[in-house]
N, C-alpha and C. Protein backbone atom coordinates (compact mmCIF):
# COMPACT_ATOMS: atom_id res chain seq x y z
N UNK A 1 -9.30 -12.40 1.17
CA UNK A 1 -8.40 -11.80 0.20
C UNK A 1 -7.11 -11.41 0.91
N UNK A 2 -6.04 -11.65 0.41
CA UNK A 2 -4.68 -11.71 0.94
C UNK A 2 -4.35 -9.89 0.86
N UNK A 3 -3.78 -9.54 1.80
CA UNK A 3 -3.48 -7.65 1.99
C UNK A 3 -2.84 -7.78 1.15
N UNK A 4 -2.32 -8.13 0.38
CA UNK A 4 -1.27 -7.34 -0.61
C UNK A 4 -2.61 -7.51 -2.05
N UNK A 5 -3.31 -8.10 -2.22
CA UNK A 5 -4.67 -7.83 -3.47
C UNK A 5 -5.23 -6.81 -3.04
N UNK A 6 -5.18 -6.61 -1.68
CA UNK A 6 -6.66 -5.40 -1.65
C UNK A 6 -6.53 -3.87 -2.35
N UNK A 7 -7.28 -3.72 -2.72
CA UNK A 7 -7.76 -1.96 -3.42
C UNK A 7 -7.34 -1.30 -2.61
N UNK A 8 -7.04 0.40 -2.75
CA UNK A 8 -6.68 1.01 -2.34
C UNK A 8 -8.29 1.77 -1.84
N UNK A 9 -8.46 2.90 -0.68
CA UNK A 9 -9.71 3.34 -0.74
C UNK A 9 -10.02 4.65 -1.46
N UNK A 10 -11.15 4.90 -2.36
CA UNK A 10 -11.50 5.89 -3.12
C UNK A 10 -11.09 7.26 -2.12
N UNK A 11 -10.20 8.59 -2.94
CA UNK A 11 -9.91 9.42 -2.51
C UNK A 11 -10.93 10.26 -1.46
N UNK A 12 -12.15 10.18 -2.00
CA UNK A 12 -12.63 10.95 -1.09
C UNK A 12 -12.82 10.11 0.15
N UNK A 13 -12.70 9.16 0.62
CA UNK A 13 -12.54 8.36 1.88
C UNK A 13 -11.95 7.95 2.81
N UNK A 14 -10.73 9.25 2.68
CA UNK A 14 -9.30 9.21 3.13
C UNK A 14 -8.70 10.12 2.84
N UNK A 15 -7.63 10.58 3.69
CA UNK A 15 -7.09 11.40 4.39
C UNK A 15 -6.11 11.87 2.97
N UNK A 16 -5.96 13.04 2.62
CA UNK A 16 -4.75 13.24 2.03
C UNK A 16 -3.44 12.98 2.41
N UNK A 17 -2.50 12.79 1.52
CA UNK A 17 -1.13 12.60 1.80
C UNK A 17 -1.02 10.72 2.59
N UNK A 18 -2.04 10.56 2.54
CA UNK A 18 -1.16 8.96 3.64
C UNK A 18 -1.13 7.43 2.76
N UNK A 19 -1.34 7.94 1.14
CA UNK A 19 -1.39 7.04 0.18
C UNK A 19 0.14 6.62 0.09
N UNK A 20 1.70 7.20 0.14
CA UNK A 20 2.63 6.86 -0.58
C UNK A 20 3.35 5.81 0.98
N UNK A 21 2.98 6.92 1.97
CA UNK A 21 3.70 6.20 2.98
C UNK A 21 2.61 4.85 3.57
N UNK A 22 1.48 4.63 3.44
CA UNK A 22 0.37 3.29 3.35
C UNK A 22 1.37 2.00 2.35
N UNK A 23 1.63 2.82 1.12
CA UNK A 23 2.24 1.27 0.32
C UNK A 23 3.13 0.90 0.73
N UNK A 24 4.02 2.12 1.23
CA UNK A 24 5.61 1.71 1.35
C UNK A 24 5.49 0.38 2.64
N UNK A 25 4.23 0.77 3.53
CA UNK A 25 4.53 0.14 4.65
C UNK A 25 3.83 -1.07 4.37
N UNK A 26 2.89 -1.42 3.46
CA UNK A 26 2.51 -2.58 2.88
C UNK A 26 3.43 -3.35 2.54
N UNK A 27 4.67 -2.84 1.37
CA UNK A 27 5.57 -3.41 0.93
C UNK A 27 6.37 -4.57 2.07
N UNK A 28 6.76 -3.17 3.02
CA UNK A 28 7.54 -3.75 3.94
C UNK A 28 7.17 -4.78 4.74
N UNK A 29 5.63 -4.66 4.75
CA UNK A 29 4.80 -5.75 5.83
C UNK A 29 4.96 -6.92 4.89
N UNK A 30 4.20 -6.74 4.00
CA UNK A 30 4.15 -7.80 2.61
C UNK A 30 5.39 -8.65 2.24
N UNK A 31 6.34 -9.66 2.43
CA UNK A 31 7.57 -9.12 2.05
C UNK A 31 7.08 -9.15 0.63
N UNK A 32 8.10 -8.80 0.15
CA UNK A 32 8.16 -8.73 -1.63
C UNK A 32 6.98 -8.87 -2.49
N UNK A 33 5.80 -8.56 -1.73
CA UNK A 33 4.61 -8.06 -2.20
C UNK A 33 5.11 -7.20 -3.82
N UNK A 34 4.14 -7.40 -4.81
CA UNK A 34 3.99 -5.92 -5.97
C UNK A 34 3.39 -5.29 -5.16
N UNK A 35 3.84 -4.07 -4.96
CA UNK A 35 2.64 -2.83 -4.45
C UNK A 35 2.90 -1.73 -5.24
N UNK A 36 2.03 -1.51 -5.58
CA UNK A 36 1.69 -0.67 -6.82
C UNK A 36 0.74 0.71 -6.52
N UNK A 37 0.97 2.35 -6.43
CA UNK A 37 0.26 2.83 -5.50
C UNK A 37 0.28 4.00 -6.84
N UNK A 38 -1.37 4.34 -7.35
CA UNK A 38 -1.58 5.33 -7.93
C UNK A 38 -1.84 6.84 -7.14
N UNK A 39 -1.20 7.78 -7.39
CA UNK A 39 -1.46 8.75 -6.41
C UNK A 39 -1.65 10.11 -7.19
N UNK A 40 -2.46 11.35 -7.03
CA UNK A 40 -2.27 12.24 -7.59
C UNK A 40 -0.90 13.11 -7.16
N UNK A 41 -0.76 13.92 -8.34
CA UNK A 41 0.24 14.66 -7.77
C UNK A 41 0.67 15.70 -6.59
N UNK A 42 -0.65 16.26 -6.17
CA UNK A 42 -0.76 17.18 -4.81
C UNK A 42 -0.99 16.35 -3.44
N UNK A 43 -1.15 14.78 -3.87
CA UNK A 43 -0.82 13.82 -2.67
C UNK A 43 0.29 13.38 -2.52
N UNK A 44 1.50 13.08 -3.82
CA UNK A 44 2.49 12.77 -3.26
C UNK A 44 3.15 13.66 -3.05
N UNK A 45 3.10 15.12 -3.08
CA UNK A 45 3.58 16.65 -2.46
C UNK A 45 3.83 16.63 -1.34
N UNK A 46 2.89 15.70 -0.51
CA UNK A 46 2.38 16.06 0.42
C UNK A 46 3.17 14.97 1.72
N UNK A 47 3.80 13.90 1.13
CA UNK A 47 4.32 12.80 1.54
C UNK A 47 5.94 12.40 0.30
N UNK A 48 6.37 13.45 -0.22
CA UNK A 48 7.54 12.95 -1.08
C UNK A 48 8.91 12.34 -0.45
N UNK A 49 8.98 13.21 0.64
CA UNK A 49 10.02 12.87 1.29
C UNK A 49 10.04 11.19 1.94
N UNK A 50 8.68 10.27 1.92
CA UNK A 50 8.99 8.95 2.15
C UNK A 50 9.69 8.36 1.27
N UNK A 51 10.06 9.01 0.19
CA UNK A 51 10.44 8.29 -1.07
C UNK A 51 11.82 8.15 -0.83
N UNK A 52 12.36 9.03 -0.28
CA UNK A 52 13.84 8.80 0.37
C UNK A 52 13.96 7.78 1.73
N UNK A 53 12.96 7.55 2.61
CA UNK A 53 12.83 6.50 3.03
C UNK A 53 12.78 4.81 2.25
N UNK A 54 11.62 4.96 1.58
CA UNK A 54 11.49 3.51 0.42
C UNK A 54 13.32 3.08 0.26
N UNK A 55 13.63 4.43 -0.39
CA UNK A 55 15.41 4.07 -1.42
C UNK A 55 15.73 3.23 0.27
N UNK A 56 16.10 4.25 0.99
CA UNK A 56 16.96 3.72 1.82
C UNK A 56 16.77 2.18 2.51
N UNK A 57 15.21 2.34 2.81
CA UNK A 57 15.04 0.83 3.55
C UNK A 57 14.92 -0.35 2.47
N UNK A 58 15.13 0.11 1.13
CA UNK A 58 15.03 -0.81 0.29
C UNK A 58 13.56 -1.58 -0.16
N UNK A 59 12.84 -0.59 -0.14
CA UNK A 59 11.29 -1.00 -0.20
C UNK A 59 10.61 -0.34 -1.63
N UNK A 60 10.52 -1.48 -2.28
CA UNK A 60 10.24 -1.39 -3.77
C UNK A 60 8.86 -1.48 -3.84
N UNK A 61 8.95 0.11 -4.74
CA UNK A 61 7.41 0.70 -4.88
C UNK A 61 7.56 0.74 -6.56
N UNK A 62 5.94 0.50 -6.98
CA UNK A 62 5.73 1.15 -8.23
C UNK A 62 4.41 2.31 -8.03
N UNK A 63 5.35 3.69 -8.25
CA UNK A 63 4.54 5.05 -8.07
C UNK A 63 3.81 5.41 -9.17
N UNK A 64 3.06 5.57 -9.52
CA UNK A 64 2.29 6.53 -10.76
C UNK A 64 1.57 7.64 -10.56
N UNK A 65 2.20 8.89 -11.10
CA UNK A 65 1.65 9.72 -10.58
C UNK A 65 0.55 10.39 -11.07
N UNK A 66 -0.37 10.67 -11.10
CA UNK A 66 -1.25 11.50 -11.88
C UNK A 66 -1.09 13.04 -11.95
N UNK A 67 -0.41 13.53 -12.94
CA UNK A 67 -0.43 14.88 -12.64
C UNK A 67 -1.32 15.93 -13.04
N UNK A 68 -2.13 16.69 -12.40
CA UNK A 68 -2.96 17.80 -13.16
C UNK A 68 -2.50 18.58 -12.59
N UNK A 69 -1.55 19.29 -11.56
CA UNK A 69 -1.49 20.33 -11.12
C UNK A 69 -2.35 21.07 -10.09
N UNK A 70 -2.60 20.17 -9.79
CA UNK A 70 -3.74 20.24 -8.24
C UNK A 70 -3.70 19.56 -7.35
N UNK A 71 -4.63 20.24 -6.00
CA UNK A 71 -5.26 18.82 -4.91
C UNK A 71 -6.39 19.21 -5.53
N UNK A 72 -6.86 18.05 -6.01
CA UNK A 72 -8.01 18.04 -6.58
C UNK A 72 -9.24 17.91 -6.28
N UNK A 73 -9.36 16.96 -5.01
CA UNK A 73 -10.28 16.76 -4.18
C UNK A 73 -11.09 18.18 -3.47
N UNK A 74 -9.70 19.01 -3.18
CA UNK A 74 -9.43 20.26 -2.53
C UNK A 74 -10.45 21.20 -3.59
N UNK A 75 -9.73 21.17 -4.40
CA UNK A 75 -10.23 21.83 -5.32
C UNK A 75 -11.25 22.13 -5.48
N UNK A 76 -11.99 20.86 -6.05
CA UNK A 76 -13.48 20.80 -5.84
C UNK A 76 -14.54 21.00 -4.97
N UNK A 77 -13.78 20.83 -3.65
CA UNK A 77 -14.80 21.06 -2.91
C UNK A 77 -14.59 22.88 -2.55
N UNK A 78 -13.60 23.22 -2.77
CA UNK A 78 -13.64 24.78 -2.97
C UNK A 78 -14.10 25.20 -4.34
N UNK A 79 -14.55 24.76 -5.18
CA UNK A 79 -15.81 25.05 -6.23
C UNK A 79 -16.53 24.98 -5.40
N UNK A 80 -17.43 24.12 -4.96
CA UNK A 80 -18.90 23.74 -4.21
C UNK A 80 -19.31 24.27 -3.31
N UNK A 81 -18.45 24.71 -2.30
CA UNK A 81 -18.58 24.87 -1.10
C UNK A 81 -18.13 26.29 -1.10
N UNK A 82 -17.60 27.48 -1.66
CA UNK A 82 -17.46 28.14 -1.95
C UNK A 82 -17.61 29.40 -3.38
N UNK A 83 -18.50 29.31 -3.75
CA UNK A 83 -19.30 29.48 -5.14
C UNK A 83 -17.88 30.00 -5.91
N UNK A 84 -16.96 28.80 -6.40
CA UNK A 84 -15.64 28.72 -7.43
C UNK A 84 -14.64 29.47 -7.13
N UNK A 85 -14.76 30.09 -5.76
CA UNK A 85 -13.35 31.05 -5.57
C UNK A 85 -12.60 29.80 -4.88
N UNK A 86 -11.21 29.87 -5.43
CA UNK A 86 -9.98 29.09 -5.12
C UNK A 86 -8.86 29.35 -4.76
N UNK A 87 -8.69 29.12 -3.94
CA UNK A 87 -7.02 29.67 -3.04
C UNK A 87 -6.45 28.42 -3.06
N UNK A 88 -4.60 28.33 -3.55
CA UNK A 88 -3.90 27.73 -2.79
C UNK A 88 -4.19 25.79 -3.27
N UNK A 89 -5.45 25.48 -3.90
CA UNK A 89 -5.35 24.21 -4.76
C UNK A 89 -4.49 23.90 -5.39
N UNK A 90 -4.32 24.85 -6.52
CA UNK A 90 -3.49 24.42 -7.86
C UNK A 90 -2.01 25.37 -7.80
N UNK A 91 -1.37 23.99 -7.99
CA UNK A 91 -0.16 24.67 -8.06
C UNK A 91 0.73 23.31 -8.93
N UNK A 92 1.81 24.53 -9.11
CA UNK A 92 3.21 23.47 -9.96
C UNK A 92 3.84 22.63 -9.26
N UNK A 93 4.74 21.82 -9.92
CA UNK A 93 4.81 20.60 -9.81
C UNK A 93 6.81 20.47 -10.22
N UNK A 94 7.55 19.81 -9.41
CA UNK A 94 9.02 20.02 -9.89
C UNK A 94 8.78 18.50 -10.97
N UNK A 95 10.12 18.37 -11.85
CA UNK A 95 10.51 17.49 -12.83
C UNK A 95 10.49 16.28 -11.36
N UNK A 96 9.17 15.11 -11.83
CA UNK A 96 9.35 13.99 -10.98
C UNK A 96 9.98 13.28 -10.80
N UNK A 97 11.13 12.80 -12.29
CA UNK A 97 11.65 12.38 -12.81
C UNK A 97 13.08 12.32 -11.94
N UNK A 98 13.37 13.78 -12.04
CA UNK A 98 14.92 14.13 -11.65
C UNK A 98 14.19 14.21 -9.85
N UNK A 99 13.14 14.33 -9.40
CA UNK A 99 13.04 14.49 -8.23
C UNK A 99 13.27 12.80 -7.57
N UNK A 100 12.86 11.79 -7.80
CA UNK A 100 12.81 10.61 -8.17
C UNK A 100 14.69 10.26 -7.85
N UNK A 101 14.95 10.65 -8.70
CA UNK A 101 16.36 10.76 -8.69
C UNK A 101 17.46 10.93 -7.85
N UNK A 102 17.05 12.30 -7.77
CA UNK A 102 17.65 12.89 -6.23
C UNK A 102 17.43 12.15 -5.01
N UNK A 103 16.63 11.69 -4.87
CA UNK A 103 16.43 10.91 -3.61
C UNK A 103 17.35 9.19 -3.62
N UNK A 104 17.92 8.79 -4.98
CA UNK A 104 18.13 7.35 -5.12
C UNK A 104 17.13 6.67 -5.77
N UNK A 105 16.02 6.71 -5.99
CA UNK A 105 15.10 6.23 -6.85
C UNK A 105 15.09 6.37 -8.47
N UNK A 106 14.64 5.73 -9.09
CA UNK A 106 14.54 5.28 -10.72
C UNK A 106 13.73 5.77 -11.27
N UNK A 107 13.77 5.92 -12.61
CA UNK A 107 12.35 5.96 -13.24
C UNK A 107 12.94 4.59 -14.05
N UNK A 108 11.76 4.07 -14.41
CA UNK A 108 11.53 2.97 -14.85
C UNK A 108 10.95 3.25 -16.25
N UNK A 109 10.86 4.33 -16.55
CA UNK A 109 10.60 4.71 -18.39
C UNK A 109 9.15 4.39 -18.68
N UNK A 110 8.34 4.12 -17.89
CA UNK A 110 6.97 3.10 -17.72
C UNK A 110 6.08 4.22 -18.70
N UNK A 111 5.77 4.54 -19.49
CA UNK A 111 5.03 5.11 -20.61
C UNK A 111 3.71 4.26 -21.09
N UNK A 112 4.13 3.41 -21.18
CA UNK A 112 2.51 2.49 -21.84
C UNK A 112 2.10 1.69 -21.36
N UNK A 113 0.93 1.54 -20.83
CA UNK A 113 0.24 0.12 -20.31
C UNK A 113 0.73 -1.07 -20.89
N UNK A 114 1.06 -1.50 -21.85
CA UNK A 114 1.35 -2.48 -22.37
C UNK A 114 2.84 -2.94 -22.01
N UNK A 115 3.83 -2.22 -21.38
CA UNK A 115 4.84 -2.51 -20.97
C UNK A 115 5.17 -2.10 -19.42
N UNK A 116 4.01 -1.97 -18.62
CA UNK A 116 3.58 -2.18 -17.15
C UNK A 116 4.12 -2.97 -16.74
N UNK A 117 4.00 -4.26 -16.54
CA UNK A 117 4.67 -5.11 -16.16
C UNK A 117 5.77 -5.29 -16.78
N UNK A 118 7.08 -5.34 -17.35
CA UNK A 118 8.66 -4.87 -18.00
C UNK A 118 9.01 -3.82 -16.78
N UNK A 119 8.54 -2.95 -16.21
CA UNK A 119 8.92 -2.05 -15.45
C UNK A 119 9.03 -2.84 -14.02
């Protein structure tokens, strides 16, 4: 299977934060690979500032973010592992949009599966 098909690995099997800067560098390896990188929102928190890298080196990503307002992974395992007391998981989130922005990056208006590929 050619690196630019392969899956990404299930969250709990990997490291937080090294999902946005992994595609970017796919991209770049790939040339003009689609790389397409679903990420929650307390992972790309955690790595946003590559995104001002991508603009600059010219390395075209499609981001999707999942937002709940958590590290979620985090989260959970501070349910489990701590009988539900939570510190420091959940937190807010700036406009991605205009953050996106600020850096030189787009939004691409991408709202519906059905117009996924248009973006």
């Amino acid at each position: 299977m050619p690196a630019a098909a392969q899956l990404p690995v299930r969250g709990e099997l990997r490291r937080n934060g090294i999902r946005l800067p992994d595609r970017a560098e796919r991209e770049a390896r790939v040339s003009r690979a689609h790389v397409v990188t679903i990420i929650g929102d307390g992972d790309f928190m955690m790595t946003m500032q590559d995104l001002e890298t991508a603009v600059r080196e010219n390395i075209h990503l499609k981001i999707l973010i999942i937002n709940d307002n958590a590290y979620r992974v985090l989260l959970y395992r501070q349910k489990f592992q701590y009988q539900g007391r939570v510190m420091g998981t959940v937190h807010g989130n700036p406009d991605f949009v205009k953050l996106a922005e600020s850096f030189g990056a787009r939004d691409s208006g991408w709202k519906n599966p059905r117009t996924f590929q248009k973006c």
